[in-house]
PDB file of N, CA and C in Angstrom:
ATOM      1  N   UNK A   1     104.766  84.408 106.856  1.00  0.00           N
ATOM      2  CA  UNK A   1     104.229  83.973 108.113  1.00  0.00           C
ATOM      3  C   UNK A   1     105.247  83.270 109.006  1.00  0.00           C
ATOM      4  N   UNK A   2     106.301  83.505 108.479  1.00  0.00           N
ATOM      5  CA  UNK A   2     107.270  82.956 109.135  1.00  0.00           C
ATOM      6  C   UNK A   2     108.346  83.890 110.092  1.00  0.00           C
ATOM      7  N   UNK A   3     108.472  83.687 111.296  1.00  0.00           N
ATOM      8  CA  UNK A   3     109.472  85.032 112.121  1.00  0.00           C
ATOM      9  C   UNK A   3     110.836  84.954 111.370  1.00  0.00           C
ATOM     10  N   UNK A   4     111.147  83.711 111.306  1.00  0.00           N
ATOM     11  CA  UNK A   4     112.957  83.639 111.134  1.00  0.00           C
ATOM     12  C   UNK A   4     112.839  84.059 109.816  1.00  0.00           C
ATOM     13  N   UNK A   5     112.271  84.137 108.420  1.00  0.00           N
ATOM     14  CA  UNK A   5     112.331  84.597 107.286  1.00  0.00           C
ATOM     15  C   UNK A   5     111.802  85.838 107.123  1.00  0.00           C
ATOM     16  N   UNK A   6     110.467  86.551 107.976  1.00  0.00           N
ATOM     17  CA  UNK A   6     109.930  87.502 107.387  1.00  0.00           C
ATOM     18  C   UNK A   6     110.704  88.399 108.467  1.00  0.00           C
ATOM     19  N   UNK A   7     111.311  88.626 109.939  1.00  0.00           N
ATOM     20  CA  UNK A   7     111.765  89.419 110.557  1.00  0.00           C
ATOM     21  C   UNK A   7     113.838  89.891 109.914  1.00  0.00           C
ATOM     22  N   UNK A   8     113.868  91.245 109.615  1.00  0.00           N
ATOM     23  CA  UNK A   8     114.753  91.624 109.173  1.00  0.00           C
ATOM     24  C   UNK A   8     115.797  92.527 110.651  1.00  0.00           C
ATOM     25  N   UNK A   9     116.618  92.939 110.574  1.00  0.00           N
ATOM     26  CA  UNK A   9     117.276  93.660 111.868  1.00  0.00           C
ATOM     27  C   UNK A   9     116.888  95.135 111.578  1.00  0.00           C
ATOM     28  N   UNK A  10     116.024  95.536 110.735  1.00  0.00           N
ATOM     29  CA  UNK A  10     115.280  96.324 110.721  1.00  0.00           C
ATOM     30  C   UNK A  10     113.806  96.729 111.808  1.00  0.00           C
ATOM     31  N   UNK A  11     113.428  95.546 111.792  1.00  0.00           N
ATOM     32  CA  UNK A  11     112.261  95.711 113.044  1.00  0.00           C
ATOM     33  C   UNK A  11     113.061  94.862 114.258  1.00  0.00           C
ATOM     34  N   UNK A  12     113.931  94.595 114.623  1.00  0.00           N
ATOM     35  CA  UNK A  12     114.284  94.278 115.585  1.00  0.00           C
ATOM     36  C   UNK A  12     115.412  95.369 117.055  1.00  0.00           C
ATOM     37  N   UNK A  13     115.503  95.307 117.836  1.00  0.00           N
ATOM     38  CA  UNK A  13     115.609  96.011 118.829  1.00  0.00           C
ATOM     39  C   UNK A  13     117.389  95.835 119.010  1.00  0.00           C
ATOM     40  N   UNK A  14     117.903  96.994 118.603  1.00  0.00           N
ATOM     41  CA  UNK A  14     119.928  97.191 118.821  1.00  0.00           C
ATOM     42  C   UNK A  14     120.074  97.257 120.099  1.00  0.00           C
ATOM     43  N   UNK A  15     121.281  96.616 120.641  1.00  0.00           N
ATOM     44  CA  UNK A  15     122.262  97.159 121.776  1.00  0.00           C
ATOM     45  C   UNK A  15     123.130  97.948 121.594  1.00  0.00           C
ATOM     46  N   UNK A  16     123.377  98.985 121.487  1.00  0.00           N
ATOM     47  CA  UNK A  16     124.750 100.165 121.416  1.00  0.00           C
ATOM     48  C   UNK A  16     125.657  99.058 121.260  1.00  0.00           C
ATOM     49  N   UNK A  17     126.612  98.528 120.529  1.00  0.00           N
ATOM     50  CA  UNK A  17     128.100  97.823 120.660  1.00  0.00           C
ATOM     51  C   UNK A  17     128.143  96.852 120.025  1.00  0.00           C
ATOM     52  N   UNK A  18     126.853  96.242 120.101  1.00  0.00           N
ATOM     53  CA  UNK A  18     126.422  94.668 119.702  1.00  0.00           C
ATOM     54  C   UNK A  18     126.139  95.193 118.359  1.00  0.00           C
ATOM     55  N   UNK A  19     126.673  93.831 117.397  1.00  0.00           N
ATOM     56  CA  UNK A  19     126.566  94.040 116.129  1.00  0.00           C
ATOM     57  C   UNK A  19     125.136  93.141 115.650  1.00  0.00           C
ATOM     58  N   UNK A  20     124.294  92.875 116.299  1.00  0.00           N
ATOM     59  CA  UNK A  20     122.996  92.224 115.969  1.00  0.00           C
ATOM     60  C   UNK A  20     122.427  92.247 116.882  1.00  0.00           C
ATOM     61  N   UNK A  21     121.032  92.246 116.863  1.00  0.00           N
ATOM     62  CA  UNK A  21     120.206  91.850 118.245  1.00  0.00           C
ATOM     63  C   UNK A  21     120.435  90.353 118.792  1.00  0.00           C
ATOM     64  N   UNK A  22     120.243  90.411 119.816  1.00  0.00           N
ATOM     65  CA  UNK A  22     120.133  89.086 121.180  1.00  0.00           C
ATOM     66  C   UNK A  22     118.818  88.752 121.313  1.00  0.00           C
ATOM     67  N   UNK A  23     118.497  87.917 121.031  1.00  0.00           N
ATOM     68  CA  UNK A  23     117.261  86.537 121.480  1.00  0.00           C
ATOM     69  C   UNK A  23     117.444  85.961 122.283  1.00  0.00           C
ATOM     70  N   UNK A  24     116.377  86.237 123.201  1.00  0.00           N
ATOM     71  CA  UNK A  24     116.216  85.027 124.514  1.00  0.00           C
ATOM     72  C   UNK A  24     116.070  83.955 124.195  1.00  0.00           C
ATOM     73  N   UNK A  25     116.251  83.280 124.987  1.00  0.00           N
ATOM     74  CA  UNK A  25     115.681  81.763 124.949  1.00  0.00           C
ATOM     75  C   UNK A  25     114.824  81.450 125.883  1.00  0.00           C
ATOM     76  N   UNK A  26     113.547  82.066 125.385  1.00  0.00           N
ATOM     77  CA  UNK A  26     112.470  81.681 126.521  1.00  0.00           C
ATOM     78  C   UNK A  26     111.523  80.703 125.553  1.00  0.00           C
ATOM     79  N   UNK A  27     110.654  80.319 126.233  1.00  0.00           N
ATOM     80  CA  UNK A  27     109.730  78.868 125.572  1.00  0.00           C
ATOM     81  C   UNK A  27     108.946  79.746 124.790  1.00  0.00           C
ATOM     82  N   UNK A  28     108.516  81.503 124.640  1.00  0.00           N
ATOM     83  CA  UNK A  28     108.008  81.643 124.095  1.00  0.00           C
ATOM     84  C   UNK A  28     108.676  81.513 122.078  1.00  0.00           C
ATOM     85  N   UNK A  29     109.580  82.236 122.751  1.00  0.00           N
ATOM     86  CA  UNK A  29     110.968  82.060 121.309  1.00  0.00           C
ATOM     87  C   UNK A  29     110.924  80.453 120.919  1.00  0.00           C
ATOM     88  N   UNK A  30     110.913  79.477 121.951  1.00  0.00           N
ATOM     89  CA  UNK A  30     111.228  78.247 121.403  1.00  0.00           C
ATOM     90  C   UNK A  30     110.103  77.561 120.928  1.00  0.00           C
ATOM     91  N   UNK A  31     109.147  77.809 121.110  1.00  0.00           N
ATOM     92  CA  UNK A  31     107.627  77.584 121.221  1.00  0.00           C
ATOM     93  C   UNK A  31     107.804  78.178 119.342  1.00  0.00           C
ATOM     94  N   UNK A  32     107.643  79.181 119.503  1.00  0.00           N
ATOM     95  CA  UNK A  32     107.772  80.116 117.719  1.00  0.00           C
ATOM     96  C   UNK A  32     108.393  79.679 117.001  1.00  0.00           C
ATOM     97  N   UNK A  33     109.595  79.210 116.972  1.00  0.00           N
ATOM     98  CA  UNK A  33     111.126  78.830 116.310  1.00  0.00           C
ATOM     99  C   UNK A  33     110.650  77.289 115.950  1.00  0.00           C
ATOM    100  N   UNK A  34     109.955  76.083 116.995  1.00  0.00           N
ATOM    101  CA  UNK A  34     109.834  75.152 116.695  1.00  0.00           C
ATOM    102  C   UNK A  34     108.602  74.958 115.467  1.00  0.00           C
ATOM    103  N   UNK A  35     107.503  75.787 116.064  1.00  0.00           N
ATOM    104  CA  UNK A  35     106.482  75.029 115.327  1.00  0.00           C
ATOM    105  C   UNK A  35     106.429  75.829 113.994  1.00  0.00           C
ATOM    106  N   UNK A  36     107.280  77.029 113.600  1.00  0.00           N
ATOM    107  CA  UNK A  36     107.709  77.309 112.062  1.00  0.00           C
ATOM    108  C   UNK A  36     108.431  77.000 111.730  1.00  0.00           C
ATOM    109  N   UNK A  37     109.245  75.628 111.856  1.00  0.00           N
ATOM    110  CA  UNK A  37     110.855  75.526 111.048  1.00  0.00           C
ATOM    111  C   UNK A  37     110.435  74.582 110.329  1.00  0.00           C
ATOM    112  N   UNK A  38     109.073  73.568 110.450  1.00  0.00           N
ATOM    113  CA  UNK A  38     109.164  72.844 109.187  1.00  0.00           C
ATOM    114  C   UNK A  38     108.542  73.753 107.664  1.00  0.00           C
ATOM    115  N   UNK A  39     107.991  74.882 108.223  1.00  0.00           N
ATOM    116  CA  UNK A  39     107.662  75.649 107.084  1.00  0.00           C
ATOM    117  C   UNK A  39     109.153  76.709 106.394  1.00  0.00           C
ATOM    118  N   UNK A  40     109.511  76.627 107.158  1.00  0.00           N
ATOM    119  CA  UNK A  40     110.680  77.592 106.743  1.00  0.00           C
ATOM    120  C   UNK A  40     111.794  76.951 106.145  1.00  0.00           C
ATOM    121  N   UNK A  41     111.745  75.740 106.443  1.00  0.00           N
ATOM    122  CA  UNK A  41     112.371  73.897 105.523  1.00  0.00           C
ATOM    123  C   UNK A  41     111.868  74.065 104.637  1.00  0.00           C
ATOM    124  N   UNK A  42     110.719  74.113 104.071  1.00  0.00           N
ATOM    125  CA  UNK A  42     110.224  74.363 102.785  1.00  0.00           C
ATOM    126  C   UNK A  42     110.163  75.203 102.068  1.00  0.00           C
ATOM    127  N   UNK A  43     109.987  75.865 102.361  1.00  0.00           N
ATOM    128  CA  UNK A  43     110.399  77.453 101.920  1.00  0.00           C
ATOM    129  C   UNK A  43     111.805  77.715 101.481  1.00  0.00           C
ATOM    130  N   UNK A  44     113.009  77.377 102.164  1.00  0.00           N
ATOM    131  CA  UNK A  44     114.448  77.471 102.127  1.00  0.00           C
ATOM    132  C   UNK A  44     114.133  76.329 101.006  1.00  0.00           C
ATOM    133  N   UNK A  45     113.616  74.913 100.935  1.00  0.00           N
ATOM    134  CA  UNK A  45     114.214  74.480  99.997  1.00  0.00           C
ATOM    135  C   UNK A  45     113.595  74.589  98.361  1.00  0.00           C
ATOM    136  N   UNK A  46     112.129  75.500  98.398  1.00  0.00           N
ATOM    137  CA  UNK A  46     112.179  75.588  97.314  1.00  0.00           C
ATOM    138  C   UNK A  46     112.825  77.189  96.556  1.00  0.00           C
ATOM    139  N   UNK A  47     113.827  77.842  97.400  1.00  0.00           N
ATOM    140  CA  UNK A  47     114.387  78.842  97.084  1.00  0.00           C
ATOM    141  C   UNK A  47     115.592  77.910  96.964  1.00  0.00           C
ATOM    142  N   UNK A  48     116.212  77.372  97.699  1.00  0.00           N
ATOM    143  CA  UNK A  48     117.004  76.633  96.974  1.00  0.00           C
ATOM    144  C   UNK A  48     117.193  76.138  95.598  1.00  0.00           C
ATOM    145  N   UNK A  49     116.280  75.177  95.338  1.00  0.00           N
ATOM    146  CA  UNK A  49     115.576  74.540  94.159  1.00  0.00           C
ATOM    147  C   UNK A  49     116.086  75.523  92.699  1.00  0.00           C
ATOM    148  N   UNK A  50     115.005  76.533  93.174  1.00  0.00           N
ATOM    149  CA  UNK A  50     115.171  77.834  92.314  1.00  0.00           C
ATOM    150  C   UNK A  50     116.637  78.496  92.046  1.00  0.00           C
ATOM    151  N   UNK A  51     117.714  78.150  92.940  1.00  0.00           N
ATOM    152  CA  UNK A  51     118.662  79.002  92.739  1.00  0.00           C
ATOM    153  C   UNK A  51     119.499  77.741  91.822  1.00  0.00           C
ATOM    154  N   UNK A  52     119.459  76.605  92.345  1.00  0.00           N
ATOM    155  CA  UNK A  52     120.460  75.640  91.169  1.00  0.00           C
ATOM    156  C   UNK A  52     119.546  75.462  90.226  1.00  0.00           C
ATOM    157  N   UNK A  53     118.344  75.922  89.807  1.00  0.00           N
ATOM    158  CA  UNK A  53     117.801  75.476  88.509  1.00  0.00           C
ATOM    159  C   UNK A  53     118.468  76.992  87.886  1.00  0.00           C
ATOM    160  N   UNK A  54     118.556  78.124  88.307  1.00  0.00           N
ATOM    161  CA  UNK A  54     118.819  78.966  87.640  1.00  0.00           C
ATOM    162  C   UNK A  54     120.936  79.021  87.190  1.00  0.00           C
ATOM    163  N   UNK A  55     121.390  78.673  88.359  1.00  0.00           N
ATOM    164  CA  UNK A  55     122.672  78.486  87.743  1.00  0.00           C
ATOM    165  C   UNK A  55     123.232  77.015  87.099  1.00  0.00           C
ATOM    166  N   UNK A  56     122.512  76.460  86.603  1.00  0.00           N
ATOM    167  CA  UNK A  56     122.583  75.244  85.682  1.00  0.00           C
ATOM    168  C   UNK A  56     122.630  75.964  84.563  1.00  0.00           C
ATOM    169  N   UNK A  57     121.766  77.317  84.030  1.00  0.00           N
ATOM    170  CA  UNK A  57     121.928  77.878  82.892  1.00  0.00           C
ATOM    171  C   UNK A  57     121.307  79.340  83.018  1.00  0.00           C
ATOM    172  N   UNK A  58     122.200  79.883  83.505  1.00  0.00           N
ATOM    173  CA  UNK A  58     122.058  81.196  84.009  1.00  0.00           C
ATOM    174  C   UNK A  58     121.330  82.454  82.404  1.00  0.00           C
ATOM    175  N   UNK A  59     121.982  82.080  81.725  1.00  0.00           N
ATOM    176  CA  UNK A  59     121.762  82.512  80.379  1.00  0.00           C
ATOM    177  C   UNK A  59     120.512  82.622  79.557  1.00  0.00           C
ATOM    178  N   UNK A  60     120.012  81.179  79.626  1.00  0.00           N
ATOM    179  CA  UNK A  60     118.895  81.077  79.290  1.00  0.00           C
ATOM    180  C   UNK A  60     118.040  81.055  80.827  1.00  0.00           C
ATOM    181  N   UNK A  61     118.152  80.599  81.823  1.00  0.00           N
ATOM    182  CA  UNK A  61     116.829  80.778  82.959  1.00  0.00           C
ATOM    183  C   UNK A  61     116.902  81.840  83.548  1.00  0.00           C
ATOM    184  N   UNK A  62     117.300  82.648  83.064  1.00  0.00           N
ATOM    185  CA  UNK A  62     117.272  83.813  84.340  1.00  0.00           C
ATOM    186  C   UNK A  62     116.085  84.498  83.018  1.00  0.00           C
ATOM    187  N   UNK A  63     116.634  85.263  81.845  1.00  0.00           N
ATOM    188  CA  UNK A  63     115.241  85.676  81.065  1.00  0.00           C
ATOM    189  C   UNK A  63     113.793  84.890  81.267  1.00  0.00           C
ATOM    190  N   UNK A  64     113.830  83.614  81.162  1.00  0.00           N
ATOM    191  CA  UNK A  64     112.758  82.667  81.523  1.00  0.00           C
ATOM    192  C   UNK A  64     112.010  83.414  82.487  1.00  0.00           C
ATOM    193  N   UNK A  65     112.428  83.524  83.773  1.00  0.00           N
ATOM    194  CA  UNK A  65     111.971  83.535  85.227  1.00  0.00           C
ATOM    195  C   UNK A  65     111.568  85.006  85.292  1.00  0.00           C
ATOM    196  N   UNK A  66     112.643  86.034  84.345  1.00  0.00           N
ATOM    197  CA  UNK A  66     112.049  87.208  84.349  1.00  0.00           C
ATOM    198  C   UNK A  66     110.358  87.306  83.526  1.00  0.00           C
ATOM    199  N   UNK A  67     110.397  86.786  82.325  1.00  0.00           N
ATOM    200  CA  UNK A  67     109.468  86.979  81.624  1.00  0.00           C
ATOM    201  C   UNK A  67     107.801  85.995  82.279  1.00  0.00           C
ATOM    202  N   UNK A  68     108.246  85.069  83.201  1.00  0.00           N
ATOM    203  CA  UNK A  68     107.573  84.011  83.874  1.00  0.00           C
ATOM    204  C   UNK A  68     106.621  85.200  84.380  1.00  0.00           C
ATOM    205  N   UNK A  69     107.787  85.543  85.688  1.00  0.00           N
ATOM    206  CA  UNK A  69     106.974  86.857  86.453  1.00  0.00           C
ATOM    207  C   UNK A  69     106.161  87.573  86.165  1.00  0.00           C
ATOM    208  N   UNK A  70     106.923  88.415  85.201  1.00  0.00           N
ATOM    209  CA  UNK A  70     106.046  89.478  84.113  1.00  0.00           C
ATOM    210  C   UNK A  70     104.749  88.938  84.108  1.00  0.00           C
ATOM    211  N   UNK A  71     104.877  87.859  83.688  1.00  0.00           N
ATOM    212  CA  UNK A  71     103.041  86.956  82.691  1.00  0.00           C
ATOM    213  C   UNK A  71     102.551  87.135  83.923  1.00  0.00           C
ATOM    214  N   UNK A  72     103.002  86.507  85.839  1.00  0.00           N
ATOM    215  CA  UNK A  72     102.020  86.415  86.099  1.00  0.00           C
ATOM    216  C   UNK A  72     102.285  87.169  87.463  1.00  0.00           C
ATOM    217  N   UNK A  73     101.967  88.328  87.537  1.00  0.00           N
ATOM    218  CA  UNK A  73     102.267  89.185  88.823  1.00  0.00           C
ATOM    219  C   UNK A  73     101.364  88.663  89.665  1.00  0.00           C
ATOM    220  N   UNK A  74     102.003  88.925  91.073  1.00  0.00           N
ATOM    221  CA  UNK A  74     101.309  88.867  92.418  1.00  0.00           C
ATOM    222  C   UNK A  74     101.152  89.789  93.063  1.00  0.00           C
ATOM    223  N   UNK A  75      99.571  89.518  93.461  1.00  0.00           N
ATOM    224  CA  UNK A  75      99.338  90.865  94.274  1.00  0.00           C
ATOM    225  C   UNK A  75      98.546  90.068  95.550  1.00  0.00           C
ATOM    226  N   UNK A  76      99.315  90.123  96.747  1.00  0.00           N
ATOM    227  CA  UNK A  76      98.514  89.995  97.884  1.00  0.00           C
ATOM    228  C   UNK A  76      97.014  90.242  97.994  1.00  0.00           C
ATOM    229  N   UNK A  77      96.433  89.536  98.515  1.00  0.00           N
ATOM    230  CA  UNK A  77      95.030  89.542  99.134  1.00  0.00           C
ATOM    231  C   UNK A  77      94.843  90.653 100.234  1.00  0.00           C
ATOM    232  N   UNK A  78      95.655  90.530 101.146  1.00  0.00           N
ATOM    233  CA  UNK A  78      95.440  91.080 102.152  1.00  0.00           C
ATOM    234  C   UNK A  78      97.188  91.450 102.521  1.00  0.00           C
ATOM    235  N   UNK A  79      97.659  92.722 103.239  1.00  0.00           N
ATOM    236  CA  UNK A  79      98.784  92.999 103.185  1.00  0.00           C
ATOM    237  C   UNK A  79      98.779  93.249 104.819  1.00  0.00           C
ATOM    238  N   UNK A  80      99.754  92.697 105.575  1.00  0.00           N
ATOM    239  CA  UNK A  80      99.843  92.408 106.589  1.00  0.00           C
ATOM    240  C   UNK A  80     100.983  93.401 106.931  1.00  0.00           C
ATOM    241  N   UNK A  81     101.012  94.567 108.072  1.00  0.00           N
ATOM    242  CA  UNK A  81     101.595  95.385 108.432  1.00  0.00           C
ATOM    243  C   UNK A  81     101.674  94.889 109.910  1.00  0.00           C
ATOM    244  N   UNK A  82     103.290  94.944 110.119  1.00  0.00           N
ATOM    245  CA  UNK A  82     103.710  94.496 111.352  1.00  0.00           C
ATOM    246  C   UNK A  82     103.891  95.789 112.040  1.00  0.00           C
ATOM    247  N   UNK A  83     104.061  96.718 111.662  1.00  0.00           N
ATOM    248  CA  UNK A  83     103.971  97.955 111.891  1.00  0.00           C
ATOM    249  C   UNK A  83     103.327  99.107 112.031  1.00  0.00           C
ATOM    250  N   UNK A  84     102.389  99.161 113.542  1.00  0.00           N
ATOM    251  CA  UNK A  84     101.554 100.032 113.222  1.00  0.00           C
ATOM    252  C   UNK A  84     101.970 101.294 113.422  1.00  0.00           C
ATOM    253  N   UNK A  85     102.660 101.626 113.848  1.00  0.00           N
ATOM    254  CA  UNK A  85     103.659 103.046 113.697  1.00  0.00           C
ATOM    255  C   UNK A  85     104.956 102.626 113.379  1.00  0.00           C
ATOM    256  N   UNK A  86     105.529 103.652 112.447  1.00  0.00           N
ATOM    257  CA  UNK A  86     106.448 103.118 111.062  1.00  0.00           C
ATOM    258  C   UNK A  86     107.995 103.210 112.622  1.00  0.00           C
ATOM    259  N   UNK A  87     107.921 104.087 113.699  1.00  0.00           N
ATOM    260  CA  UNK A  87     109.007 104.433 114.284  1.00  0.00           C
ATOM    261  C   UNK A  87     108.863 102.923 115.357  1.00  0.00           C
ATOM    262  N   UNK A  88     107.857 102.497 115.445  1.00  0.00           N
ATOM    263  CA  UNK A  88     108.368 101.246 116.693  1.00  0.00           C
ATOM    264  C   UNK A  88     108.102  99.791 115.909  1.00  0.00           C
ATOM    265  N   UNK A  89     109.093  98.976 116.263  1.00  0.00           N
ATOM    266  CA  UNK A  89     109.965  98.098 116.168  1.00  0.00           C
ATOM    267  C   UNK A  89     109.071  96.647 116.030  1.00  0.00           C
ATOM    268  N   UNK A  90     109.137  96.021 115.632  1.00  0.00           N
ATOM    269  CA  UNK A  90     108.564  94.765 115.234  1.00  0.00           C
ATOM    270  C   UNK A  90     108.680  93.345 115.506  1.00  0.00           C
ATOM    271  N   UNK A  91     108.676  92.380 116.054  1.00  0.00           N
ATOM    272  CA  UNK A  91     109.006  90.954 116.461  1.00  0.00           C
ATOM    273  C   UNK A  91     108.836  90.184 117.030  1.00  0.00           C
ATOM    274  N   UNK A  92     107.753  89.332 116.822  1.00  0.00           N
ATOM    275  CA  UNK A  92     107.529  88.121 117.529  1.00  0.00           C
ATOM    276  C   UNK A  92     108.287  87.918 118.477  1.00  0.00           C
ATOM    277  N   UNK A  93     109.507  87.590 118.833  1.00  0.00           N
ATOM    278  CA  UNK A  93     110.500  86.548 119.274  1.00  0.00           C
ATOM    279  C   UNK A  93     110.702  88.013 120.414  1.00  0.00           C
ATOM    280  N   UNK A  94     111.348  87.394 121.624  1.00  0.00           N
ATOM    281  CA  UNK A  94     111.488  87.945 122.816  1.00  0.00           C
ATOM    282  C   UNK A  94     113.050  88.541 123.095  1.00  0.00           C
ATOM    283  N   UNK A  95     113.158  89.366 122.769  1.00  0.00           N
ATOM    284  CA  UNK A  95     114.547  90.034 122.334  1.00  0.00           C
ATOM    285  C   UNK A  95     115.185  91.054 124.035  1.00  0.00           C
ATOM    286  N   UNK A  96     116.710  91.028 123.757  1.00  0.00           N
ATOM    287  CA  UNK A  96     117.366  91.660 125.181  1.00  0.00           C
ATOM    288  C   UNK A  96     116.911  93.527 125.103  1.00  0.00           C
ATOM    289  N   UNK A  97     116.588  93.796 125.432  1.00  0.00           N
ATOM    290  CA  UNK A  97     116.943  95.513 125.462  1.00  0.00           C
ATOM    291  C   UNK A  97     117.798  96.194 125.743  1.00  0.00           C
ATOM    292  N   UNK A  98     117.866  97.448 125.670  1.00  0.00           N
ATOM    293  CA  UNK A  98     119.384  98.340 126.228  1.00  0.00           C
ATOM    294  C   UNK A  98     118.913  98.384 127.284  1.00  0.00           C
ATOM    295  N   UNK A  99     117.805  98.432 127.860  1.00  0.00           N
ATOM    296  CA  UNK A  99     117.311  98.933 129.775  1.00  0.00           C
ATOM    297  C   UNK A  99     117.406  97.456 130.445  1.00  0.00           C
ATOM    298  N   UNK A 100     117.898  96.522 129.804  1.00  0.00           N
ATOM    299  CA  UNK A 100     117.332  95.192 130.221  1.00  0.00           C
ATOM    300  C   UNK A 100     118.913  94.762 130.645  1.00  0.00           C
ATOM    301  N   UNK A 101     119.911  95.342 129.455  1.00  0.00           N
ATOM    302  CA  UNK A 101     121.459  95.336 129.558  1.00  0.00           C
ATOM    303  C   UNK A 101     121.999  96.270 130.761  1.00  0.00           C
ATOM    304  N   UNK A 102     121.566  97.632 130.682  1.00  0.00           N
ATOM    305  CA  UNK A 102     121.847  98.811 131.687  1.00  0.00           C
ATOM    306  C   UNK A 102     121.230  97.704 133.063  1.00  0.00           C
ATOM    307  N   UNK A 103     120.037  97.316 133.669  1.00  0.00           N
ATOM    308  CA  UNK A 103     120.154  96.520 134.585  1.00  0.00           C
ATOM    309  C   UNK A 103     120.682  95.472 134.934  1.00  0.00           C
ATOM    310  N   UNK A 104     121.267  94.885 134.127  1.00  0.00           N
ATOM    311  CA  UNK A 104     122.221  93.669 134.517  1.00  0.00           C
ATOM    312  C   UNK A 104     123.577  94.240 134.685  1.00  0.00           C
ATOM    313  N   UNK A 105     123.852  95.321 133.864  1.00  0.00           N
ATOM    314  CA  UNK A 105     125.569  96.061 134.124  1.00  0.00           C
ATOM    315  C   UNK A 105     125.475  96.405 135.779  1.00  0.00           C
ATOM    316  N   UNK A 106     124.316  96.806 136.166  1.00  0.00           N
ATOM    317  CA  UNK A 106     124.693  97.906 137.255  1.00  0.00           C
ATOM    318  C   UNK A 106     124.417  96.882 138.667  1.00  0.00           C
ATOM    319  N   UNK A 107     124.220  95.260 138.470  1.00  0.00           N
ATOM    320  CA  UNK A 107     124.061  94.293 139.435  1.00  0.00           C
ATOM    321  C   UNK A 107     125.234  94.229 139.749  1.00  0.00           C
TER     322      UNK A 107
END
């Protein structure tokens, strides 16, 4: 439920040249960005957590965590598709376009 963790450069919108997409900075982006970053603080830190508990003893916690899983799989309730046609593009956040670039080149 989070944009900055669950959005990949997969659903997001390329510029020919540019090696990542461009984000505006409009209040809607800042509006989004603010009121999920204390969840995404938490989130980052209990993946954190998880990564120095596992290289403290890689040997023994990594089988642990595999066999943990195993015992107790997850299966979503409800599966949330950002995608309702697999060919168009996905993202909250208010991103530049190539027609948006082509009009500012030709000012």
């Amino acid at each position: 439920g989070c944009v900055l963790l669950d959005t990949n450069y997969e659903s997001c919108v390329y510029i020919e040249g540019n090696g990542a997409p461009i984000f505006k900075w409009t209040k809607n982006n800042v509006d989004i960005l603010t009121q999920q970053w204390p969840k995404v603080q938490e989130i980052r830190g209990k993946i954190d957590h998880l990564v120095e508990w596992l290289e403290t003893d890689p040997q023994s916690h990594f089988p642990e965590l595999v066999n943990f899983l195993l015992a107790h799989p997850h299966k979503p309730d409800k599966v949330k598709l950002h995608q309702s046609n697999f060919g168009e593009l996905w993202c909250d956040l208010d991103q530049e376009s190539e027609e948006e670039e082509e009009d500012d080149n030709n000012r």
